[in-house]
N, C-alpha and C. Protein backbone atom coordinates (compact mmCIF):
# COMPACT_ATOMS: atom_id res chain seq x y z
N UNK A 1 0.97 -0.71 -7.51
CA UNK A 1 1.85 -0.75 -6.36
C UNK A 1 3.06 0.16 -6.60
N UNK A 2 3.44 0.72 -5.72
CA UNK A 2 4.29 1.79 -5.50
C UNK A 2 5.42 0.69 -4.70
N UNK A 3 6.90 1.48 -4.06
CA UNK A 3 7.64 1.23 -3.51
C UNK A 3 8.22 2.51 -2.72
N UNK A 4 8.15 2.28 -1.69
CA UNK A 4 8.19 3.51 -0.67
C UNK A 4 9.95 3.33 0.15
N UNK A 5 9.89 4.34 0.82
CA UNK A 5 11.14 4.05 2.25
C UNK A 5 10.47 5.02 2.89
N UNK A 6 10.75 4.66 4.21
CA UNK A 6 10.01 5.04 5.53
C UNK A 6 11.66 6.45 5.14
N UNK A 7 11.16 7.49 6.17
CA UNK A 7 12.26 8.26 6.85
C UNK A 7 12.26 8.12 7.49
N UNK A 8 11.25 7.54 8.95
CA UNK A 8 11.30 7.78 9.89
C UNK A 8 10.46 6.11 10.20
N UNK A 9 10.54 6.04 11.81
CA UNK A 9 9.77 4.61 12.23
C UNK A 9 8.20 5.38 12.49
N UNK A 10 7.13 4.86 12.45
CA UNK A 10 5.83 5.15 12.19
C UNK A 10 5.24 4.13 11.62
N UNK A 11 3.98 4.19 12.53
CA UNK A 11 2.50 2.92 12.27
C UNK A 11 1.56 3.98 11.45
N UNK A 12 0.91 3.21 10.46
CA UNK A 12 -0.19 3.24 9.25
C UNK A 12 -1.19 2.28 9.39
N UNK A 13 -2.92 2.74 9.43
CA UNK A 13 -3.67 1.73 9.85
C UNK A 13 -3.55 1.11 8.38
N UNK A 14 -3.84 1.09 7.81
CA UNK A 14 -3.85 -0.11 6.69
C UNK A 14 -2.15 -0.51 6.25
N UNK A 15 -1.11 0.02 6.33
CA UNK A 15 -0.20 -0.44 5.54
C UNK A 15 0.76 -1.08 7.26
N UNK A 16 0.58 -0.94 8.00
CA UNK A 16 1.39 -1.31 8.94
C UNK A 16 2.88 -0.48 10.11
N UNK A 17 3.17 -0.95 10.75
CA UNK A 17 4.34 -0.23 11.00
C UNK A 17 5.57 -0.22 10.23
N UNK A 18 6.62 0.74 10.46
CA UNK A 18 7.13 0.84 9.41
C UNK A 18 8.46 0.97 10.41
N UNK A 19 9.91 0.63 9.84
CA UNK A 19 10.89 0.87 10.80
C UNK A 19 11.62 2.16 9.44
N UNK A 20 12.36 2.74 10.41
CA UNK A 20 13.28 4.01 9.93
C UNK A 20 14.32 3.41 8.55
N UNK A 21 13.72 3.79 7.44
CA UNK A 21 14.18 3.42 6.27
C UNK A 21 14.07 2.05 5.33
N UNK A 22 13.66 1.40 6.18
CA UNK A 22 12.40 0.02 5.62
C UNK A 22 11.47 0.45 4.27
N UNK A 23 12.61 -0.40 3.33
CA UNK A 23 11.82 -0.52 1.85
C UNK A 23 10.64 -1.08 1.55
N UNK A 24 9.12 -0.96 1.31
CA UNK A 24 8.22 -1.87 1.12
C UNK A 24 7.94 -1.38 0.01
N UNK A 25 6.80 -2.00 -0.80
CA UNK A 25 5.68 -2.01 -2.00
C UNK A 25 4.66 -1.60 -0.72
N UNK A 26 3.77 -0.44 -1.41
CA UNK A 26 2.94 -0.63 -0.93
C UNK A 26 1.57 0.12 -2.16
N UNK A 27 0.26 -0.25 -1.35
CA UNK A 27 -0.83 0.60 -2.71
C UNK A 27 -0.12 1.84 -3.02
N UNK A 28 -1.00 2.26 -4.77
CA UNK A 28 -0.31 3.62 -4.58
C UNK A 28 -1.09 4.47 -3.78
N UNK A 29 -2.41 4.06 -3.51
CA UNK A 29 -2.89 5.65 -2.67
C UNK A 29 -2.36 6.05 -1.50
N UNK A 30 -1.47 4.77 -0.78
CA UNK A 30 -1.47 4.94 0.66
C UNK A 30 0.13 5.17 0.27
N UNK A 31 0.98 5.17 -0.72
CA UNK A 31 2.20 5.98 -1.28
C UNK A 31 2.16 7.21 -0.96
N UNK A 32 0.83 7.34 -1.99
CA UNK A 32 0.75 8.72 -2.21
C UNK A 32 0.64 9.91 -1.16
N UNK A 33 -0.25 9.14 -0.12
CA UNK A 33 -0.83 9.47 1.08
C UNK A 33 0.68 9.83 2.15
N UNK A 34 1.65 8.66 2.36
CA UNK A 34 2.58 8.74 3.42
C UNK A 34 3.92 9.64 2.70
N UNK A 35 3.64 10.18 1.21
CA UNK A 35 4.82 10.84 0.78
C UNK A 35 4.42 12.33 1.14
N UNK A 36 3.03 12.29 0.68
CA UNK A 36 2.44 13.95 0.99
C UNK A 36 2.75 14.20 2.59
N UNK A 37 2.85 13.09 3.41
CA UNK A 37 2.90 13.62 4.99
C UNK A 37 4.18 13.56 5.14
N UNK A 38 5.42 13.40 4.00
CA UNK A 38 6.57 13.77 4.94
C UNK A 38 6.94 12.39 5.67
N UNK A 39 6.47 11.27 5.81
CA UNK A 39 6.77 9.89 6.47
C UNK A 39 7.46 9.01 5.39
N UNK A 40 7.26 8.97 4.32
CA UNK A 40 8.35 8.55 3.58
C UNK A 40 8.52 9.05 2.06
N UNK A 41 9.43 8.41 1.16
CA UNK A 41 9.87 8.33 0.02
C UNK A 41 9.68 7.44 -1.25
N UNK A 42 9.25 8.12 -1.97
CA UNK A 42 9.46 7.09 -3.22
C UNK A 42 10.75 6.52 -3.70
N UNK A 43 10.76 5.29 -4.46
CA UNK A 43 11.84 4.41 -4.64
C UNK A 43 12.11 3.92 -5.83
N UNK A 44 13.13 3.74 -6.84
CA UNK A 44 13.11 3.06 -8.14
C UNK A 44 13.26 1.41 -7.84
N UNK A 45 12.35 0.63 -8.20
CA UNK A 45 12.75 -0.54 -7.84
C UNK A 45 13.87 -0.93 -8.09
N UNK A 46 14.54 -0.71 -9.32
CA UNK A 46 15.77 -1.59 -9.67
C UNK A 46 16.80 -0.93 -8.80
N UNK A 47 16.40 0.64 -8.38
CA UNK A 47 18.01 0.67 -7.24
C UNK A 47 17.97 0.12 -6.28
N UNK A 48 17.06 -0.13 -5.67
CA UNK A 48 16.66 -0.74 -4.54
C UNK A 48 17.06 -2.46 -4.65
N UNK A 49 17.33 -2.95 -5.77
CA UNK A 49 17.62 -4.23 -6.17
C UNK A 49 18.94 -4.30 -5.90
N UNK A 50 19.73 -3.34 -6.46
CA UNK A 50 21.22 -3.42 -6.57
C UNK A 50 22.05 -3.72 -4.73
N UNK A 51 23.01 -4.68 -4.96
CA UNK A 51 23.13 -5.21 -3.60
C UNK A 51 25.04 -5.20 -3.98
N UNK A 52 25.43 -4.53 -2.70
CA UNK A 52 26.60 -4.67 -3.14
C UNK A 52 27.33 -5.92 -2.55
N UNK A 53 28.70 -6.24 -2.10
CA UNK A 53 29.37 -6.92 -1.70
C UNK A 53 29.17 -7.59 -0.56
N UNK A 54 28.37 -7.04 0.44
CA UNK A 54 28.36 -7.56 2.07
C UNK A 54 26.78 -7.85 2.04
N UNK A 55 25.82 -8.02 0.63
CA UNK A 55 24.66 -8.14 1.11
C UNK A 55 23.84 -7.36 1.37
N UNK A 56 24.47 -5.91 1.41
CA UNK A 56 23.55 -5.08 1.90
C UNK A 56 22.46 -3.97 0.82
N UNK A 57 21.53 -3.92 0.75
CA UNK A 57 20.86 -3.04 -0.54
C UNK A 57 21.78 -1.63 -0.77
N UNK A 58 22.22 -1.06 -1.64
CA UNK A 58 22.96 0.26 -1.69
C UNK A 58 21.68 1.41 -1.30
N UNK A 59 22.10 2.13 -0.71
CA UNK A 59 21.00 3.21 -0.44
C UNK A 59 21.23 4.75 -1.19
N UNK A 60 20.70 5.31 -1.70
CA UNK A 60 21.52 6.90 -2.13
C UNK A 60 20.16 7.71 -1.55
N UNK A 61 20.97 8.88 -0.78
CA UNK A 61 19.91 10.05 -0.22
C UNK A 61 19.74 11.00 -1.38
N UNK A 62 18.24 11.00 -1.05
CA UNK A 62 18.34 12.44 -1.59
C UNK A 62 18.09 13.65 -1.06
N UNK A 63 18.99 14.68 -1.51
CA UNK A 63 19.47 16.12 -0.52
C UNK A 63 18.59 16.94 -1.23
C-alpha cells in the first residue's frame, strides 16, 4: 500500500472518487497508475500524520 493525494477531484474504477487533495492509502499499482497520469501524488506517511494546533493535517507543496 502506497499513500497518495489527489491534485485534483477525479473518479477511479477500482480505487473510487477522489476529492481535490484527499489523502488515501491506496494499492501500489493503482499509485503507481494515478501518479503516472498526473491525478495525484505520493505521500510520506508520517508527514501526513503530523497535525498541528487547530486539527488540521500540515500540508507542504511541492514546487
Amino acid at each position: 500500500m502506497k499513500t497518495i493525494r489527489a491534485l485534483r477531484q477525479f473518479s477511479h474504477y477500482h480505487a473510487g472518487s477522489f476529492d481535490q487533495y484527499e489523502t488515501r492509502p491506496v494499492s501500489d499499482d493503482v499509485a503507481d497508475a494515478l501518479v503516472g497520469m498526473k491525478l495525484a501524488e505520493l505521500v510520506d506517511v508520517e508527514q501526513s500524520a503530523q497535525v498541528d494546533g487547530q486539527g488540521k493535517a500540515k500540508e507542504k507543496v511541492k514546487k
